[in-house]
N, C-alpha and C. Protein backbone atom coordinates (compact mmCIF):
# COMPACT_ATOMS: atom_id res chain seq x y z
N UNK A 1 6.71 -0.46 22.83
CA UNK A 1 7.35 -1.37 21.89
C UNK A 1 6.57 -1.34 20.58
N UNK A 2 7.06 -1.27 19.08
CA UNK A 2 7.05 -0.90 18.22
C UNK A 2 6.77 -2.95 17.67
N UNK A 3 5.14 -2.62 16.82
CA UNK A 3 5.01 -4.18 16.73
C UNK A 3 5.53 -3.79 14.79
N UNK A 4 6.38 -4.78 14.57
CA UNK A 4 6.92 -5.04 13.02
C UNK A 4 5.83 -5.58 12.23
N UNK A 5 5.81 -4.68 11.04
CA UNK A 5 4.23 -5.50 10.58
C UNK A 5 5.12 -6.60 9.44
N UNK A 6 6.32 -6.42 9.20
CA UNK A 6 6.93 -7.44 7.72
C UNK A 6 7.05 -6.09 6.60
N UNK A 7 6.76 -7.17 5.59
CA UNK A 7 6.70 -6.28 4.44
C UNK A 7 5.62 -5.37 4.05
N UNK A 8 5.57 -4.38 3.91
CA UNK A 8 5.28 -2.90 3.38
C UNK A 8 5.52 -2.90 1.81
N UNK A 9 3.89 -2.57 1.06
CA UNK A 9 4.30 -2.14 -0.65
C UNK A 9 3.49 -0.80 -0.24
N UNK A 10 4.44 0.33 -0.71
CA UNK A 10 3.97 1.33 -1.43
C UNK A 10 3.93 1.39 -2.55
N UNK A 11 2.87 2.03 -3.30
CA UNK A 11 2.67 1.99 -4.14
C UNK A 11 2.17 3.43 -4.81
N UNK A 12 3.00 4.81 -5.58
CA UNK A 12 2.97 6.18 -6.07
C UNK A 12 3.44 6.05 -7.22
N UNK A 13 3.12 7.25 -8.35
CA UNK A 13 4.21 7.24 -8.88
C UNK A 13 4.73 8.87 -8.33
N UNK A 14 4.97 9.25 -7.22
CA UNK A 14 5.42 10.30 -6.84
C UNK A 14 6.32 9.99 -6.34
N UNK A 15 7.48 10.53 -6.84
CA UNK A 15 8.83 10.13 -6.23
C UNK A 15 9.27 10.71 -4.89
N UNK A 16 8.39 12.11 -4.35
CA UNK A 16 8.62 12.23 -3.04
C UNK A 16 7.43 12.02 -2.44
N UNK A 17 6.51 11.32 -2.40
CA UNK A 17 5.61 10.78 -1.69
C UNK A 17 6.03 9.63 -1.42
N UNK A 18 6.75 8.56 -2.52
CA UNK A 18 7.46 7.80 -1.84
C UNK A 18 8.41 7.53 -0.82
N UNK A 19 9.40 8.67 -1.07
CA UNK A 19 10.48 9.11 -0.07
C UNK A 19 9.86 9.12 1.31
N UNK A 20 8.65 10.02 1.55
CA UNK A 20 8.35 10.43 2.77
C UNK A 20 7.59 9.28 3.40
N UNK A 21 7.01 8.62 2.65
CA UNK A 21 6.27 7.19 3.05
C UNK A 21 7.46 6.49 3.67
N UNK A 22 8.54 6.01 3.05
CA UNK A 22 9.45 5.23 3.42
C UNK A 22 10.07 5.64 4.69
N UNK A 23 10.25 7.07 4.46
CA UNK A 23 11.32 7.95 5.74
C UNK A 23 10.30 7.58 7.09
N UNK A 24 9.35 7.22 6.67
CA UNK A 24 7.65 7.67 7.98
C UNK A 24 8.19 5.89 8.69
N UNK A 25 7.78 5.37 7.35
CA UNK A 25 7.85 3.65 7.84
C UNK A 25 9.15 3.53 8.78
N UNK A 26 10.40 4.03 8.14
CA UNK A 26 11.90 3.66 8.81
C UNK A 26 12.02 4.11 9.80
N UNK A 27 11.59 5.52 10.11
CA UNK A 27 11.29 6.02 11.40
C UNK A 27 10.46 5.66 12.72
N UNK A 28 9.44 5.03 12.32
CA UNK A 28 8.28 4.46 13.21
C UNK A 28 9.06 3.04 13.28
N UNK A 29 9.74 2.21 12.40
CA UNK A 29 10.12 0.98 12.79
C UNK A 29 9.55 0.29 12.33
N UNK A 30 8.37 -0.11 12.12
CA UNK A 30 7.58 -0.88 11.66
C UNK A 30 7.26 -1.52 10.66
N UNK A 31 8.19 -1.67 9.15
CA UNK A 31 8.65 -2.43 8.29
C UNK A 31 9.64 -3.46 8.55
N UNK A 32 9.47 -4.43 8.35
CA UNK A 32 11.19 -5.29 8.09
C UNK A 32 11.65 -4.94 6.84
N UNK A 33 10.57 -4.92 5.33
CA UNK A 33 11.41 -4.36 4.19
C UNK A 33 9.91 -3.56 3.56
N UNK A 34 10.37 -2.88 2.99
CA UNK A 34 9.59 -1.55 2.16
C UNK A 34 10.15 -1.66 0.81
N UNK A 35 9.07 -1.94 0.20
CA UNK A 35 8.76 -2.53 -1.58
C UNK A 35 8.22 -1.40 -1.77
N UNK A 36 8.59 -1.16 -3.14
CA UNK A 36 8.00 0.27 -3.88
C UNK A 36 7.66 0.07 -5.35
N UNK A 37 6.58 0.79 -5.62
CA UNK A 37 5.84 0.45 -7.38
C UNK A 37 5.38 1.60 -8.01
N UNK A 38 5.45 2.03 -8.86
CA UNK A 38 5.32 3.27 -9.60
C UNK A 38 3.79 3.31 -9.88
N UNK A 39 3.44 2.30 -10.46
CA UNK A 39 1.56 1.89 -10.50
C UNK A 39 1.30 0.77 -10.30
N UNK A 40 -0.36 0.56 -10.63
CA UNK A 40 -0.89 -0.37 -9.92
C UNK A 40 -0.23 -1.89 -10.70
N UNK A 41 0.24 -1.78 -12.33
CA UNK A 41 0.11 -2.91 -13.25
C UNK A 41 1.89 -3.23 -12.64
N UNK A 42 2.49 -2.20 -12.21
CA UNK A 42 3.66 -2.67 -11.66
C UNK A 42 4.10 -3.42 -9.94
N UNK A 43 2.86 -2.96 -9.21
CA UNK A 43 2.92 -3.69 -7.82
C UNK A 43 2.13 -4.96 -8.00
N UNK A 44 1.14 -4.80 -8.75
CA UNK A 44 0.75 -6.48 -8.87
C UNK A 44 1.43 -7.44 -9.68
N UNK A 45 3.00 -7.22 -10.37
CA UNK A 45 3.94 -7.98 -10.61
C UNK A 45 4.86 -8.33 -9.71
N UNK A 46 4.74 -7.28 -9.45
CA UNK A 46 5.73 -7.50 -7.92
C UNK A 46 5.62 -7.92 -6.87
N UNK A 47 4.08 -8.12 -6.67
CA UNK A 47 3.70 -8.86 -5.29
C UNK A 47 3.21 -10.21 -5.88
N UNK A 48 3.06 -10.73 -7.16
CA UNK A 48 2.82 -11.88 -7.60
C UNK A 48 4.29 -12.65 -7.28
N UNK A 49 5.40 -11.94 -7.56
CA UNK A 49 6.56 -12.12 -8.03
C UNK A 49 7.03 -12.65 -6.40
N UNK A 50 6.67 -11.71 -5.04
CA UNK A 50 7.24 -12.09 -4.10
C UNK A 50 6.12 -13.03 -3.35
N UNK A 51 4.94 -13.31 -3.49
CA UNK A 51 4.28 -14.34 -2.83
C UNK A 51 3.86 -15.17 -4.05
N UNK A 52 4.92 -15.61 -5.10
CA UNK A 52 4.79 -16.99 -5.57
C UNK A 52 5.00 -18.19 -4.76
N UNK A 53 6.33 -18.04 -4.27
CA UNK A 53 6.72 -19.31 -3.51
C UNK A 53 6.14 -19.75 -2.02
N UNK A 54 6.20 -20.96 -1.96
CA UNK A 54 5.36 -20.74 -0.45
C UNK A 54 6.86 -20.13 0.18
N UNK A 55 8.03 -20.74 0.34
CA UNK A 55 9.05 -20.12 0.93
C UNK A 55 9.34 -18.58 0.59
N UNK A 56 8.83 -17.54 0.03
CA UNK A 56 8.88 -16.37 -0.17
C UNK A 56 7.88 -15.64 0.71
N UNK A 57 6.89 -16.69 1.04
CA UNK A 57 5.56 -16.17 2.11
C UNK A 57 5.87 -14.81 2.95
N UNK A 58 7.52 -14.98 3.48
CA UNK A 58 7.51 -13.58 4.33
C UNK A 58 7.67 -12.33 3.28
N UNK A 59 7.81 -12.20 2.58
CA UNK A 59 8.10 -11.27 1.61
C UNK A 59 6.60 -10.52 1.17
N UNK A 60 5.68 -11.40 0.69
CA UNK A 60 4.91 -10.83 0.57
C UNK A 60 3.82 -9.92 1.46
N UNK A 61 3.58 -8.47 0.81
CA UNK A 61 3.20 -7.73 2.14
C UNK A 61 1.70 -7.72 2.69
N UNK A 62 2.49 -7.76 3.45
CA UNK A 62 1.32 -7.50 4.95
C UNK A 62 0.54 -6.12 4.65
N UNK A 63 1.18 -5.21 4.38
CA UNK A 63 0.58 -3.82 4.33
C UNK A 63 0.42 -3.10 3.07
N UNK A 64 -0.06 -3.02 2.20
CA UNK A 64 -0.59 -2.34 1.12
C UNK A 64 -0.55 -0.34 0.99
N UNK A 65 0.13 0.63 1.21
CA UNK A 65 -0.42 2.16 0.66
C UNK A 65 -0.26 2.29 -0.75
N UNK A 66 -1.62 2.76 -0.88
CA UNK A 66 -1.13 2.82 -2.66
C UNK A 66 -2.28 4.28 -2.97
N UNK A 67 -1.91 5.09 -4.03
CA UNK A 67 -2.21 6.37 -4.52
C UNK A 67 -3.03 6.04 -5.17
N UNK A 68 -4.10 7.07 -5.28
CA UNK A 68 -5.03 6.85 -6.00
C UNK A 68 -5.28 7.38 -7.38
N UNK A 69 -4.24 8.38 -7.69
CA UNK A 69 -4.35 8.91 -9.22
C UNK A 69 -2.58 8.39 -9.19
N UNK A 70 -2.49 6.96 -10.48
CA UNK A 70 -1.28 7.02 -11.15
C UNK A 70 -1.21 6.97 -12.25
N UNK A 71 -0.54 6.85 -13.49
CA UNK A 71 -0.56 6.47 -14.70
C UNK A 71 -0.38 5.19 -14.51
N UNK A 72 -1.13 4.09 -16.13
CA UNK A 72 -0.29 3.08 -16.63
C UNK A 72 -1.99 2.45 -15.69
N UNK A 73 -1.97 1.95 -14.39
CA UNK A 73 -3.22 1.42 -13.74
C UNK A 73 -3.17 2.60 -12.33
N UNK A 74 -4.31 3.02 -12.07
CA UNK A 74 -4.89 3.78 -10.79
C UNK A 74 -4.98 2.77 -9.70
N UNK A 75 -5.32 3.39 -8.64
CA UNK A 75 -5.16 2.88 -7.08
C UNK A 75 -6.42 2.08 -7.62
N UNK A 76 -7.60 2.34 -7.75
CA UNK A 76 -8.66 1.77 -8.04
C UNK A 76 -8.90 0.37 -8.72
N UNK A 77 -8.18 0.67 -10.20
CA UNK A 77 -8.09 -0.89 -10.85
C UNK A 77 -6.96 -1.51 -9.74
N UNK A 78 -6.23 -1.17 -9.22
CA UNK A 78 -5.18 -1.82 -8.48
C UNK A 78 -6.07 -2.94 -7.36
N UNK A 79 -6.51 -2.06 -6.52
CA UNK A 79 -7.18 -2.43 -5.86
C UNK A 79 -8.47 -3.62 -6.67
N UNK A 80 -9.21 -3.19 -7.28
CA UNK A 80 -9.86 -4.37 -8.14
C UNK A 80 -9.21 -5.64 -8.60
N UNK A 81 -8.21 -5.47 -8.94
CA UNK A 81 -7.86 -6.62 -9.41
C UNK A 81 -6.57 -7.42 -8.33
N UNK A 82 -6.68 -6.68 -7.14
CA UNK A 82 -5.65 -7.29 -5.87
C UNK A 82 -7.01 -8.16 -5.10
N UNK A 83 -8.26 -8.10 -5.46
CA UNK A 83 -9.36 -8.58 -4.62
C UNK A 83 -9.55 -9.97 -5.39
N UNK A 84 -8.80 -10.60 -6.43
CA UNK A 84 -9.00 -11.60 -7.33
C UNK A 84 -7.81 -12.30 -7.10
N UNK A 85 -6.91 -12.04 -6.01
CA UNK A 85 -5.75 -12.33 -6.38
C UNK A 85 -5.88 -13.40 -4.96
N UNK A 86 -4.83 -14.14 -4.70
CA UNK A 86 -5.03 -15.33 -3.21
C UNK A 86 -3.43 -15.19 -2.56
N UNK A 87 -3.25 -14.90 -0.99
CA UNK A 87 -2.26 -14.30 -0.88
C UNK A 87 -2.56 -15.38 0.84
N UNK A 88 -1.10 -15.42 1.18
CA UNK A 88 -1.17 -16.95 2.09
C UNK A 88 -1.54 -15.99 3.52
N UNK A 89 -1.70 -14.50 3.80
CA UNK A 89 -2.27 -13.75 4.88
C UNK A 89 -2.35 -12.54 3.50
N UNK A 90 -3.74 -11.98 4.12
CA UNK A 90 -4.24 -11.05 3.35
C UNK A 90 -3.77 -9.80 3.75
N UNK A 91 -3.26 -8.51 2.89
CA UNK A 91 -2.65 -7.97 3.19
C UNK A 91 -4.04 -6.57 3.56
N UNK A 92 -3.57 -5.37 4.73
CA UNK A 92 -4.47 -4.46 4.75
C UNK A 92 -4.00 -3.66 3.87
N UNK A 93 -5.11 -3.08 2.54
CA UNK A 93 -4.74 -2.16 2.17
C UNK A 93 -5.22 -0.29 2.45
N UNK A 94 -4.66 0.32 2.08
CA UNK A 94 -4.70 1.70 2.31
C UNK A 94 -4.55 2.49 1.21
N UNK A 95 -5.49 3.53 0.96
CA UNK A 95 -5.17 4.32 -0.24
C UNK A 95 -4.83 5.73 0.38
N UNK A 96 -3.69 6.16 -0.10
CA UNK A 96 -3.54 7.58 -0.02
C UNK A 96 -3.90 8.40 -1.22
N UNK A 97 -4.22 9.83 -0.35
CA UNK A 97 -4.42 10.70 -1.72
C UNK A 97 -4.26 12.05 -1.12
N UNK A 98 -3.66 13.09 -1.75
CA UNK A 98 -4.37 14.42 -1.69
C UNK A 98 -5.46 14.60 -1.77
N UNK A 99 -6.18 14.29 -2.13
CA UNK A 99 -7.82 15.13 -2.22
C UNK A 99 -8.77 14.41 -1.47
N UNK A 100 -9.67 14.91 -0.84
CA UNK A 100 -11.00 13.97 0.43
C UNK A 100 -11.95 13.92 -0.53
N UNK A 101 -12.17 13.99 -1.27
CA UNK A 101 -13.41 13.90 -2.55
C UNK A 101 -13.91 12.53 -2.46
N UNK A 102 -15.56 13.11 -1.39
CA UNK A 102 -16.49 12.07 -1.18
C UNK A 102 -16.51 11.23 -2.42
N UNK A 103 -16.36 11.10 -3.59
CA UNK A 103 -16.78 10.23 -4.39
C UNK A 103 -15.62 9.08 -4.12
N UNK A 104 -14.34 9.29 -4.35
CA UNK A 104 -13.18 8.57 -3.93
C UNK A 104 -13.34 7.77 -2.98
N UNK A 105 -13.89 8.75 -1.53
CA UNK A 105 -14.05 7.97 -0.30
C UNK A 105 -15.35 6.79 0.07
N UNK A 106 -16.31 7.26 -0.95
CA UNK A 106 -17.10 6.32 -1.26
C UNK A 106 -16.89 5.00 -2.36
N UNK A 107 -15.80 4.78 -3.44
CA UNK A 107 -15.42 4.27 -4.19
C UNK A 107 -14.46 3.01 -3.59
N UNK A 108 -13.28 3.80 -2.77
CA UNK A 108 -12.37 2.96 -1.95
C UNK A 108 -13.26 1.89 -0.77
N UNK A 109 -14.36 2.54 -0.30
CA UNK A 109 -15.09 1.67 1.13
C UNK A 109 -15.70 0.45 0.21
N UNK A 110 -16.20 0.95 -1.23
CA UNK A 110 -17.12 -0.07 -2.27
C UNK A 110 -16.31 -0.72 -2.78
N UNK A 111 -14.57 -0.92 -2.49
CA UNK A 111 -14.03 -2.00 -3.41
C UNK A 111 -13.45 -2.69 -1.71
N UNK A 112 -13.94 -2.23 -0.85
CA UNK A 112 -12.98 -3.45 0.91
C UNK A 112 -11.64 -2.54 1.09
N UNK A 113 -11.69 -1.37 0.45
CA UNK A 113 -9.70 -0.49 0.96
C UNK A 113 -10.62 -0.46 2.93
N UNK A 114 -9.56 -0.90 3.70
CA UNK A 114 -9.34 -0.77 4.89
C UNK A 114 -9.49 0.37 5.52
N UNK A 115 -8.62 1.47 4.99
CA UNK A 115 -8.50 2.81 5.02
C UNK A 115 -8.25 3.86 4.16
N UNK A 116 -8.33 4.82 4.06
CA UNK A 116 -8.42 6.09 3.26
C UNK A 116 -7.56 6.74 4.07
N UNK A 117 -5.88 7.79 3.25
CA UNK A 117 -5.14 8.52 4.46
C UNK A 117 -4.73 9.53 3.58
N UNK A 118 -4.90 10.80 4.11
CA UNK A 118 -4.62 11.60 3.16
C UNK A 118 -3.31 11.69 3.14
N UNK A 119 -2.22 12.62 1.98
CA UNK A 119 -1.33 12.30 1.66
C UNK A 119 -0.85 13.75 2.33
N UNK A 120 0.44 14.01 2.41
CA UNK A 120 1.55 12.76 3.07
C UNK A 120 1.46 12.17 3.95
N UNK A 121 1.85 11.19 3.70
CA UNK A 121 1.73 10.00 4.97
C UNK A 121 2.45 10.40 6.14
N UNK A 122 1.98 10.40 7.35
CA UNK A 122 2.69 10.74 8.61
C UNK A 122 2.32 9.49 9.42
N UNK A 123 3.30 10.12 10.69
CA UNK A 123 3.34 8.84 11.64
C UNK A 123 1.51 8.79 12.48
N UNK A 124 1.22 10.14 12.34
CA UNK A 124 -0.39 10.24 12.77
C UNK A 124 -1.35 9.48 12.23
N UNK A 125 -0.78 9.82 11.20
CA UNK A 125 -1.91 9.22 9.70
C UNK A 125 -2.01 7.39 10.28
N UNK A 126 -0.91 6.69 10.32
CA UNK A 126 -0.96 6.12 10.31
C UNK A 126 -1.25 5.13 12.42
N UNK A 127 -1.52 5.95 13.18
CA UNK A 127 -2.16 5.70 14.07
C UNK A 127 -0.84 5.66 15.33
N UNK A 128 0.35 6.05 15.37
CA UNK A 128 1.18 5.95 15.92
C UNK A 128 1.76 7.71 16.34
N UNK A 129 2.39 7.65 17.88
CA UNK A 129 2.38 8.73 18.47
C UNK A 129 4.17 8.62 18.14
């Protein structure tokens, strides 16, 4: 049995990294809804936007993937400035990336990212058979 985590933000500006993120989530089951953000200055409007209300509480996500090279704000400031933010259950976040570049993987553990997954996201990646 397939446990529903709620809401899911991805967060790329790769339009088929998104695709395949979403296709991974819909497939495994494990979203109720899948939110999507081009960069970081655009998912932290959007998740302000859906955990304003206390009655919006389910909306806001539970699960965080977000890229680590975008335009406009990076996974990095994203992440920095989502650690300032107060959210009524804290969401896990995850950074994807193409590249394993120890400095990254040391950067993401020094701001609290949960996990590091390289990109594309698969159902492996994400701990499910």
């Amino acid at each position: 049995m397939t446990r529903t985590i709620g809401t899911v933000l991805l967060v790329d500006d790769d339009p088929t990294a998104l695709y395949i993120a979403r296709n991974v989530l819909r497939r495994l089951g494990v979203a109720e809804l899948v939110l999507t953000a081009h960069n970081g200055q655009e998912a932290l409007q959007l998740i302000r936007s859906a955990c304003a209300e206390p009655n919006r509480a389910a909306l806001c996500p539970r699960l965080i993937l977000v890229d680590v090279k975008m335009p406009v704000m990076d996974g990095f400031e994203f992440v920095g400035a989502l650690g300032t933010m107060e959210f009524p259950v804290r969401p896990v976040v995850a950074m994807l990336s193409s590249s394993q570049n120890p400095r990254d993987l040391r950067q993401a553990d020094g701001r609290g990212v949960d996990a590091y997954l390289a990109k594309p996201l698969t159902a492996q990646s994400l701990g499910s058979s």
